[in-house]
PDB file of N, CA and C in Angstrom:
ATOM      1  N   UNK A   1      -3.515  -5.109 -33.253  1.00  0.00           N
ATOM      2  CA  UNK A   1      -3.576  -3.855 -32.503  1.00  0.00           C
ATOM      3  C   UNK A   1      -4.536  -3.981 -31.313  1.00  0.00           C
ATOM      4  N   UNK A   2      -5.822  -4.512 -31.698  1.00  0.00           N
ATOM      5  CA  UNK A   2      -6.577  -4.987 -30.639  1.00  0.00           C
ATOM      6  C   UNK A   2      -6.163  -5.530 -29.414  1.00  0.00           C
ATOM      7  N   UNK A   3      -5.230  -6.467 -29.669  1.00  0.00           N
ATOM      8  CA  UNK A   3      -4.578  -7.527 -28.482  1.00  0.00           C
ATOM      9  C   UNK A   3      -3.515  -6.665 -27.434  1.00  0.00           C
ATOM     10  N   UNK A   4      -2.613  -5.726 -28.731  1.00  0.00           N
ATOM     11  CA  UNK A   4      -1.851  -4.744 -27.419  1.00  0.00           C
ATOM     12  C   UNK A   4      -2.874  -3.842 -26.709  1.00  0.00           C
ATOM     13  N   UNK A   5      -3.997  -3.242 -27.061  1.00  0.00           N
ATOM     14  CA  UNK A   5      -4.784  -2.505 -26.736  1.00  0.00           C
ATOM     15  C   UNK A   5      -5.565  -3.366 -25.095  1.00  0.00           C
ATOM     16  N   UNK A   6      -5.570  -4.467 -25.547  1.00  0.00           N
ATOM     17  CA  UNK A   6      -6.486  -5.337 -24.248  1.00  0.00           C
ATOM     18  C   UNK A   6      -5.418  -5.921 -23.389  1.00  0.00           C
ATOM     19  N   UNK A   7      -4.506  -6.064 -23.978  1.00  0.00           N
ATOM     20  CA  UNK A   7      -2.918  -6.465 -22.830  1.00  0.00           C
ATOM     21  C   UNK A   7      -2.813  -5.123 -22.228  1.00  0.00           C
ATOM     22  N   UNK A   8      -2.513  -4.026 -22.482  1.00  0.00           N
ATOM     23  CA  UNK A   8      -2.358  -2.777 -21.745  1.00  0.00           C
ATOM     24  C   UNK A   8      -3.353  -2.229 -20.805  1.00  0.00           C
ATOM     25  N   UNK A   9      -4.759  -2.593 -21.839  1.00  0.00           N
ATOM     26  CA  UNK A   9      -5.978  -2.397 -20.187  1.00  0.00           C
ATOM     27  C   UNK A   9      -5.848  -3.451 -19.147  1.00  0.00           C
ATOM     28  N   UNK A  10      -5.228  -4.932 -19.315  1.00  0.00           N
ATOM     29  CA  UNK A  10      -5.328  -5.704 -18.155  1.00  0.00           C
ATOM     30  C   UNK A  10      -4.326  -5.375 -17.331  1.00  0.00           C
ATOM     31  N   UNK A  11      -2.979  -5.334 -17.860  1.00  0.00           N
ATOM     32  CA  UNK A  11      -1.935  -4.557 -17.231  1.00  0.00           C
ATOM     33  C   UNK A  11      -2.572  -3.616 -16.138  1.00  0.00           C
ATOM     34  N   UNK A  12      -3.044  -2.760 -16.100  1.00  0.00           N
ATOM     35  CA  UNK A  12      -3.642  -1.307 -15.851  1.00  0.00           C
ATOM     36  C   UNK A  12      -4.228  -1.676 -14.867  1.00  0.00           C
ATOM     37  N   UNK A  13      -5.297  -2.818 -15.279  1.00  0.00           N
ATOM     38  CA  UNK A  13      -6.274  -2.922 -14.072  1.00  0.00           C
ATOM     39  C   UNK A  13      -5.199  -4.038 -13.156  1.00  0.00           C
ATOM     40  N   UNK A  14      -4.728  -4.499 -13.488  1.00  0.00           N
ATOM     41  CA  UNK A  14      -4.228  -5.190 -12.351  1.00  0.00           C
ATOM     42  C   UNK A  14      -3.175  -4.238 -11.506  1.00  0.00           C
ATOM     43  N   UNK A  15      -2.464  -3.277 -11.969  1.00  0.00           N
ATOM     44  CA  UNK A  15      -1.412  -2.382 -11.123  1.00  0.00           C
ATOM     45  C   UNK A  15      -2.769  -1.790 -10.722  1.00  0.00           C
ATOM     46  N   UNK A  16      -3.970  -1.223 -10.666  1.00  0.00           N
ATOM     47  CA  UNK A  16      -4.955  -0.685  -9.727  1.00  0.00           C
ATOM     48  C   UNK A  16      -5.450  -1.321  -8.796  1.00  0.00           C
ATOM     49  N   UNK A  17      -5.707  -2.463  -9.110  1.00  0.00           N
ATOM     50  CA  UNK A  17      -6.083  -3.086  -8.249  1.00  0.00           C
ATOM     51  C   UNK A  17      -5.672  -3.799  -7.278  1.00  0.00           C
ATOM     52  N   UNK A  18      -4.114  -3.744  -7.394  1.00  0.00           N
ATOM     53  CA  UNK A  18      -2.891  -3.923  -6.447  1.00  0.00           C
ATOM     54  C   UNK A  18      -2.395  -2.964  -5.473  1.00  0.00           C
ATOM     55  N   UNK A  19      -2.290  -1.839  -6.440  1.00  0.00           N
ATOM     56  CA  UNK A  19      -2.634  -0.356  -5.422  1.00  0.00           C
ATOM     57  C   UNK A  19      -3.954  -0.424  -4.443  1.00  0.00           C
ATOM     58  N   UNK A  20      -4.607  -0.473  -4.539  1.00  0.00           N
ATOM     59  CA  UNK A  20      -6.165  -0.402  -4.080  1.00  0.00           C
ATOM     60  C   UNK A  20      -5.998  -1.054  -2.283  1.00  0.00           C
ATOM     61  N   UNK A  21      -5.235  -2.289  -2.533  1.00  0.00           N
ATOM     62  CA  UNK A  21      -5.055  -2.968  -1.097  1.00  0.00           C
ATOM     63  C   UNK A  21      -4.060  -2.411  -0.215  1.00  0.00           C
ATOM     64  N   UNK A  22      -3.328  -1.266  -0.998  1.00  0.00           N
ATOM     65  CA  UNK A  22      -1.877  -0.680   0.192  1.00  0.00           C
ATOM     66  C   UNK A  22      -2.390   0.362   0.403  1.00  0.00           C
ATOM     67  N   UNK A  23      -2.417   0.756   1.835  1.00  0.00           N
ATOM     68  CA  UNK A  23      -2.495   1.530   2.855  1.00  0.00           C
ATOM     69  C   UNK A  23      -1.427   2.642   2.291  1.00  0.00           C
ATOM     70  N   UNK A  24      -2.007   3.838   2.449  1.00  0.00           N
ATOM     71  CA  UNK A  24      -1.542   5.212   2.055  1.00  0.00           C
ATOM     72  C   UNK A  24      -0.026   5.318   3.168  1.00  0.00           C
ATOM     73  N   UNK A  25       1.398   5.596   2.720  1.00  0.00           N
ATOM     74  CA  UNK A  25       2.237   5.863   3.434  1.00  0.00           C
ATOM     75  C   UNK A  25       2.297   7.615   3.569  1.00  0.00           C
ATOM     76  N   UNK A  26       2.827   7.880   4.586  1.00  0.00           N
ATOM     77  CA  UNK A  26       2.701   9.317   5.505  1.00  0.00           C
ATOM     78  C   UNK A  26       4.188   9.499   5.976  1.00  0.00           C
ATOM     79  N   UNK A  27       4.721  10.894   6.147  1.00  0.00           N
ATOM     80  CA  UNK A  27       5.658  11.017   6.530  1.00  0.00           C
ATOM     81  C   UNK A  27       5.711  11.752   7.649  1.00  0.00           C
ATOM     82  N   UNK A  28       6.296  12.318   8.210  1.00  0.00           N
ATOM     83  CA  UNK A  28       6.975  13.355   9.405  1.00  0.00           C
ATOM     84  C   UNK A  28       7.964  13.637   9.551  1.00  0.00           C
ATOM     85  N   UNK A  29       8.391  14.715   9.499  1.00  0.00           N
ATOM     86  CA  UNK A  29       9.925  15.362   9.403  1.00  0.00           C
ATOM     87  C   UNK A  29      10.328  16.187  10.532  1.00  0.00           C
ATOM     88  N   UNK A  30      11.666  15.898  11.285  1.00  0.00           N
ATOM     89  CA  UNK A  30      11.865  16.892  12.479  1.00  0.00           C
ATOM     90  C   UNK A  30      13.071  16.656  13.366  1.00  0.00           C
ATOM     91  N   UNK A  31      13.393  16.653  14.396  1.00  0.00           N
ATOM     92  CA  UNK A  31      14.058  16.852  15.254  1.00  0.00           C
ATOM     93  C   UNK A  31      13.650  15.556  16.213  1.00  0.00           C
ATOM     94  N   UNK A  32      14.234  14.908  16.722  1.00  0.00           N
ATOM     95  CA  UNK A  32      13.984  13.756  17.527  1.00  0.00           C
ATOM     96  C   UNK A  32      14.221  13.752  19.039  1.00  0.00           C
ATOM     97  N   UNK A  33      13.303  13.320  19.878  1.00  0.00           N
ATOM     98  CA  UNK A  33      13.442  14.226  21.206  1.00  0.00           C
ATOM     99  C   UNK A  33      13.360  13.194  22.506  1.00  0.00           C
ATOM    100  N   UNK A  34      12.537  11.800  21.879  1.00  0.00           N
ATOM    101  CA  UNK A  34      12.994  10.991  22.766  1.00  0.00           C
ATOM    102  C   UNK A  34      12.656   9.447  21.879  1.00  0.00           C
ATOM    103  N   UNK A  35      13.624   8.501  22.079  1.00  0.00           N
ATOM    104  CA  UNK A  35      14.123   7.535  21.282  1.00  0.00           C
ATOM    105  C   UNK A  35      14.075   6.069  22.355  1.00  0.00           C
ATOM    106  N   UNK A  36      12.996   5.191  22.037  1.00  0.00           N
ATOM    107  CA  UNK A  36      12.581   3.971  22.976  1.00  0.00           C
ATOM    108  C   UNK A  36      12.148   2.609  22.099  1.00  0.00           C
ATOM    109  N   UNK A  37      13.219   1.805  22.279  1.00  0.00           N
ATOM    110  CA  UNK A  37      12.513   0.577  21.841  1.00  0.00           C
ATOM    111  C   UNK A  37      11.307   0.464  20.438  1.00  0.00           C
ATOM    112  N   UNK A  38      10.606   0.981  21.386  1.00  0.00           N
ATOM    113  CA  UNK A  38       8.899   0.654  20.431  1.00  0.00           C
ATOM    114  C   UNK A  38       8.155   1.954  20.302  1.00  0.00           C
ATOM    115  N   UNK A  39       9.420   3.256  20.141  1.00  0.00           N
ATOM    116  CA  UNK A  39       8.842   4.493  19.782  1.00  0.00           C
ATOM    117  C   UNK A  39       9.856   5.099  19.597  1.00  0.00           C
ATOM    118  N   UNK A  40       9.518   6.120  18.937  1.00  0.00           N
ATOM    119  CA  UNK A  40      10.507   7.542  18.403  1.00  0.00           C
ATOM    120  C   UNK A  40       9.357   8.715  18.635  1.00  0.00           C
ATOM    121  N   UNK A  41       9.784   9.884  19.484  1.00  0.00           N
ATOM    122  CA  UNK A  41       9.182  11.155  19.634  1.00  0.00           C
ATOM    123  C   UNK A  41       9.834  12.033  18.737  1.00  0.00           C
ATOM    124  N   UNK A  42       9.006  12.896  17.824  1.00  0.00           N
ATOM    125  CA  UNK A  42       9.455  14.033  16.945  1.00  0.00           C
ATOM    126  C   UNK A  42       8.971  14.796  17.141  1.00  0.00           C
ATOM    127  N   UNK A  43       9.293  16.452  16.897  1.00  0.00           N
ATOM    128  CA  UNK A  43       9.057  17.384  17.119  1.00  0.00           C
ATOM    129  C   UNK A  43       8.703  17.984  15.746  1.00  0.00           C
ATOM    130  N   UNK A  44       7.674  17.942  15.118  1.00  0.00           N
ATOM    131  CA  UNK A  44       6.557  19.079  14.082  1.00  0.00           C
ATOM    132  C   UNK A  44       5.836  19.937  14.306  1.00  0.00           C
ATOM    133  N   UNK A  45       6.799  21.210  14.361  1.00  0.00           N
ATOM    134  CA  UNK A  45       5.761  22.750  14.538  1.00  0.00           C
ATOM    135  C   UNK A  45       6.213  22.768  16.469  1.00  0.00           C
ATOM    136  N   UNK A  46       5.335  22.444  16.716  1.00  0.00           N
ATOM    137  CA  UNK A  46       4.907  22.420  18.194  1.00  0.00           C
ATOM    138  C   UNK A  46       4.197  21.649  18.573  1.00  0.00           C
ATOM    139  N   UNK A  47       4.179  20.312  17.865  1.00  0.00           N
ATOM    140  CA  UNK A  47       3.426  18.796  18.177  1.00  0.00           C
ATOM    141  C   UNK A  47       4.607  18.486  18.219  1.00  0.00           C
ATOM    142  N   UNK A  48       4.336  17.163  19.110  1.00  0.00           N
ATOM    143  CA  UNK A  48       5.119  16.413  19.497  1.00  0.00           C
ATOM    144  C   UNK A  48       4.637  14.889  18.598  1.00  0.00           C
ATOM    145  N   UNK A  49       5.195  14.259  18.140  1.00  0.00           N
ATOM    146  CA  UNK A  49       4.553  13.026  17.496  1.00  0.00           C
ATOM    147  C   UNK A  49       5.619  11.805  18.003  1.00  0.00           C
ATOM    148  N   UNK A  50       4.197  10.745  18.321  1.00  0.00           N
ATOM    149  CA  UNK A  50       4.758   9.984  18.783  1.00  0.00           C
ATOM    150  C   UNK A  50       4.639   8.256  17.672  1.00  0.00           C
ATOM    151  N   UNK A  51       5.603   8.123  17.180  1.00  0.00           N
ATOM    152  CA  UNK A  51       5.648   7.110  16.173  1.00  0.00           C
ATOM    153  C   UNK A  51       6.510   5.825  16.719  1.00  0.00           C
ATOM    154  N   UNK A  52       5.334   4.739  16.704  1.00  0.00           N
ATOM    155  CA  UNK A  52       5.407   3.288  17.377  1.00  0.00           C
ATOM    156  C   UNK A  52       6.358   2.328  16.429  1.00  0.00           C
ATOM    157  N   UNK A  53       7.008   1.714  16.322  1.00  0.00           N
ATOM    158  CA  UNK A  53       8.518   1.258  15.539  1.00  0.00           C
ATOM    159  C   UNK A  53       8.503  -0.245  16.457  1.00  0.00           C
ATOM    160  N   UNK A  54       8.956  -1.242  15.802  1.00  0.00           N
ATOM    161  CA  UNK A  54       8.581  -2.719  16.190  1.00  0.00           C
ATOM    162  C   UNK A  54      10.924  -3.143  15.582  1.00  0.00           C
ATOM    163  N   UNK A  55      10.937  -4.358  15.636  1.00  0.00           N
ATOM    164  CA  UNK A  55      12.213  -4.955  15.384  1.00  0.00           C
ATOM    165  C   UNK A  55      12.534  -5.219  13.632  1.00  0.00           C
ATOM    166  N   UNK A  56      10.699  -4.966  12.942  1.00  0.00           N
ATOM    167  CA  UNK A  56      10.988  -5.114  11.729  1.00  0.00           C
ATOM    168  C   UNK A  56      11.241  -3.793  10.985  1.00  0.00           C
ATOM    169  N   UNK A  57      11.449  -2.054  11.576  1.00  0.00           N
ATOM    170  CA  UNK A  57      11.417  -1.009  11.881  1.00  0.00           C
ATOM    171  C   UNK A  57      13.162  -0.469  10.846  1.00  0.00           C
ATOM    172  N   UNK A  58      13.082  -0.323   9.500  1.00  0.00           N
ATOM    173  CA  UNK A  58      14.026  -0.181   9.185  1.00  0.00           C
ATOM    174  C   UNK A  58      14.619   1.535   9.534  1.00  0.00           C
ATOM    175  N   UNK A  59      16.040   1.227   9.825  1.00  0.00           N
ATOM    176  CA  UNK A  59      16.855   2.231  10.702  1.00  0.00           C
ATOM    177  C   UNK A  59      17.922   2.970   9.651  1.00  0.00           C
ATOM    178  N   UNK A  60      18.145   3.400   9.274  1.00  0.00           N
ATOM    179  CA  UNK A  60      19.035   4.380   8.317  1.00  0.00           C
ATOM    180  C   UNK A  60      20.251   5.235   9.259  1.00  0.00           C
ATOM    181  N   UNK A  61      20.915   4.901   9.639  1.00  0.00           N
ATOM    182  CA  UNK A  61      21.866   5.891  10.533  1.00  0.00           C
ATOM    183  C   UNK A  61      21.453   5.845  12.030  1.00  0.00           C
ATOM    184  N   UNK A  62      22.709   6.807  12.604  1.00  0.00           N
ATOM    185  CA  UNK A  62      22.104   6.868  14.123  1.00  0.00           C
ATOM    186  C   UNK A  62      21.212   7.837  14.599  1.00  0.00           C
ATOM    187  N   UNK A  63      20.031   6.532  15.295  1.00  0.00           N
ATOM    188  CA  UNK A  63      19.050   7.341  15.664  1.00  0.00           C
ATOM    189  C   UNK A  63      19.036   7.606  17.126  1.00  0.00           C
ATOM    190  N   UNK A  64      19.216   8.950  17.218  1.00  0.00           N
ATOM    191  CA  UNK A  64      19.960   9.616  18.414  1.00  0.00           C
ATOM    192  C   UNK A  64      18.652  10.557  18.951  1.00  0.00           C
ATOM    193  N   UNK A  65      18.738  11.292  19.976  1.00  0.00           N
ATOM    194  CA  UNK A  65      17.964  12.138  20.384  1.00  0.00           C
ATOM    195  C   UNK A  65      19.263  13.718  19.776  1.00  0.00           C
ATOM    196  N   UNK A  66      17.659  14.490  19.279  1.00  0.00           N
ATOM    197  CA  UNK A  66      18.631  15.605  18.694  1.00  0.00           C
ATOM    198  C   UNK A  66      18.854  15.050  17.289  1.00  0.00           C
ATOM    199  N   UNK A  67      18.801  14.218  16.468  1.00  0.00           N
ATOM    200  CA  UNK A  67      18.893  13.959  14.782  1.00  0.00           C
ATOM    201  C   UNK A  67      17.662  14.344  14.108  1.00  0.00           C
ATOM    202  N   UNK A  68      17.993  14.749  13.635  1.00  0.00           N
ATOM    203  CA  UNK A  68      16.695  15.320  12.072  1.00  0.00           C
ATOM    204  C   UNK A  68      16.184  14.048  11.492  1.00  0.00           C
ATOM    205  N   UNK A  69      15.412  13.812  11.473  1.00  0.00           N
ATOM    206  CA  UNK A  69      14.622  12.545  10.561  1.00  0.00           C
ATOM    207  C   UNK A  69      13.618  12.781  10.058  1.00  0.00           C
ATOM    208  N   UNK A  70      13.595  11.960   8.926  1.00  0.00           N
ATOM    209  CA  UNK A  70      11.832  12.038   8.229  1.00  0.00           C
ATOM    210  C   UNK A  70      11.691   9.787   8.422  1.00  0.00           C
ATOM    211  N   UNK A  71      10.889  10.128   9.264  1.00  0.00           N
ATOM    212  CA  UNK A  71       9.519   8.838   9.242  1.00  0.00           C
ATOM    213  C   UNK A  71       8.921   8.836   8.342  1.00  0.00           C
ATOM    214  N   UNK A  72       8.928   7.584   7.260  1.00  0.00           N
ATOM    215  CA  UNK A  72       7.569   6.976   6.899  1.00  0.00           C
ATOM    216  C   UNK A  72       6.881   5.931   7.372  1.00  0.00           C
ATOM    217  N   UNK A  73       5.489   6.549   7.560  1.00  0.00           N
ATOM    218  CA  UNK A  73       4.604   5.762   8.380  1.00  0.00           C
ATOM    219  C   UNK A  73       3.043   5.431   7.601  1.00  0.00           C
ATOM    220  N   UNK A  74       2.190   4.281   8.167  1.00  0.00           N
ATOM    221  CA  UNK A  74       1.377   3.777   7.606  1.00  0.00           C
ATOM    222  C   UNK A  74       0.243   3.790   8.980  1.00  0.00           C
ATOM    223  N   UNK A  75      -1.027   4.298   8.476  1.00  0.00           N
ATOM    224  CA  UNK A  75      -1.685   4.162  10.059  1.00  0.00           C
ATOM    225  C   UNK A  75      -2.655   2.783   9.912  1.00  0.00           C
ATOM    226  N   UNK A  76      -2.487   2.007  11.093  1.00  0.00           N
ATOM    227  CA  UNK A  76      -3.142   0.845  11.091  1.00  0.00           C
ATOM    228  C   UNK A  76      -4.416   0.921  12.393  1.00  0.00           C
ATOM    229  N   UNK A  77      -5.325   0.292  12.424  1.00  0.00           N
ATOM    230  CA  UNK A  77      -5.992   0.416  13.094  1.00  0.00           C
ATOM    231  C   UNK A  77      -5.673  -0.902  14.861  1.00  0.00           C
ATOM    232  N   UNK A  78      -5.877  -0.422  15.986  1.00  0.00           N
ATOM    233  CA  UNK A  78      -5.698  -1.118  16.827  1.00  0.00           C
ATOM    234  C   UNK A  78      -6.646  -1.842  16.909  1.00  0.00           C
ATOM    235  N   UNK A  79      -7.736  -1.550  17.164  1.00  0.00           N
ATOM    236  CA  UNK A  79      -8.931  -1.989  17.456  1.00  0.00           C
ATOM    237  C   UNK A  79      -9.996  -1.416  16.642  1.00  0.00           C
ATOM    238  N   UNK A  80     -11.095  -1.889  16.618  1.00  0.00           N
ATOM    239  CA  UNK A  80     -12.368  -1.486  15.880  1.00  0.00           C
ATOM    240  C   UNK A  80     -13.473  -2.201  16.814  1.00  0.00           C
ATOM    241  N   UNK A  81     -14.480  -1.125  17.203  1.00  0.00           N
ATOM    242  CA  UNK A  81     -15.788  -1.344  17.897  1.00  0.00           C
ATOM    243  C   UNK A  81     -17.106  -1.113  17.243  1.00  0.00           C
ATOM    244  N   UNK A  82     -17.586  -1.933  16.653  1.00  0.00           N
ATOM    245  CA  UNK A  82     -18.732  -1.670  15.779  1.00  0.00           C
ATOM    246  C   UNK A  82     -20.326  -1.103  16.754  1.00  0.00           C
ATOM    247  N   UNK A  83     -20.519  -0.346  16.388  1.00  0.00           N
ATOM    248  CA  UNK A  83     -21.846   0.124  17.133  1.00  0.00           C
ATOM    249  C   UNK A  83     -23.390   0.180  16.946  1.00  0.00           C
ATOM    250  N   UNK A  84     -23.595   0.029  15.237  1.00  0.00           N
ATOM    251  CA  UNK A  84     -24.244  -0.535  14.609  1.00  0.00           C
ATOM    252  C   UNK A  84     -24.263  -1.295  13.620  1.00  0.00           C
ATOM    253  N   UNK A  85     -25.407  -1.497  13.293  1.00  0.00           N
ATOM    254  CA  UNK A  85     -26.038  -2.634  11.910  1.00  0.00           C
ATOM    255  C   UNK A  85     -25.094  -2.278  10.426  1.00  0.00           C
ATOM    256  N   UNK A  86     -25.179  -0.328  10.477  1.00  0.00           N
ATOM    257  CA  UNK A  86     -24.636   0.162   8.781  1.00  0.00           C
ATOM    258  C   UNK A  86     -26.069  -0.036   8.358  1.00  0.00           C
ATOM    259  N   UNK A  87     -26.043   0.217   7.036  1.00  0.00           N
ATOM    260  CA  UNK A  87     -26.971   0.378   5.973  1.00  0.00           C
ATOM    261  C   UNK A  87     -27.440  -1.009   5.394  1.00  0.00           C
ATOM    262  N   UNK A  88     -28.888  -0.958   5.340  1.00  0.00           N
ATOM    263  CA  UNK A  88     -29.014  -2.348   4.677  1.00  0.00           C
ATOM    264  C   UNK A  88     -29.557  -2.228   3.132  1.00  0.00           C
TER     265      UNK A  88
END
């Protein structure tokens, strides 16, 4: 009983700690308003969102100006400028 008990906590910690390294996915849902290469513009509320899309950018149907879509998206950082030391 012991052994399923310690197989199920390693299990556990390893699906956490696999989670732990993926970046939170995000969605957006709306109306599509202008459609480019290396972007898609949507319309949420009365924002306009502008979501950056590359060749590895999976496509589900035609993406038209005027189609309803929901984006899932992941935010990555472009750059990072460190300004100080942090805590020692």
């Amino acid at each position: 009983m012991k052994l399923i008990a310690t197989v199920v906590a390693a299990m556990l910690l390893t699906a956490s700690v696999a989670c732990a390294g993926m970046p939170t996915t995000y969605q957006v849902t709306g109306p599509v308003l202008e459609v480019k290469p290396d972007m898609v513009v949507v319309q949420k509320g009365k924002e306009k969102w502008e979501i950056a899309r590359d060749k590895d950018t999976k496509v589900t149907g035609d993406l038209k100006v005027g189609s309803k879509v929901t984006i899932q998206y992941r935010m990555k950082a472009a750059s990072i400028d460190v300004k100080g030391s942090g805590k020692k």
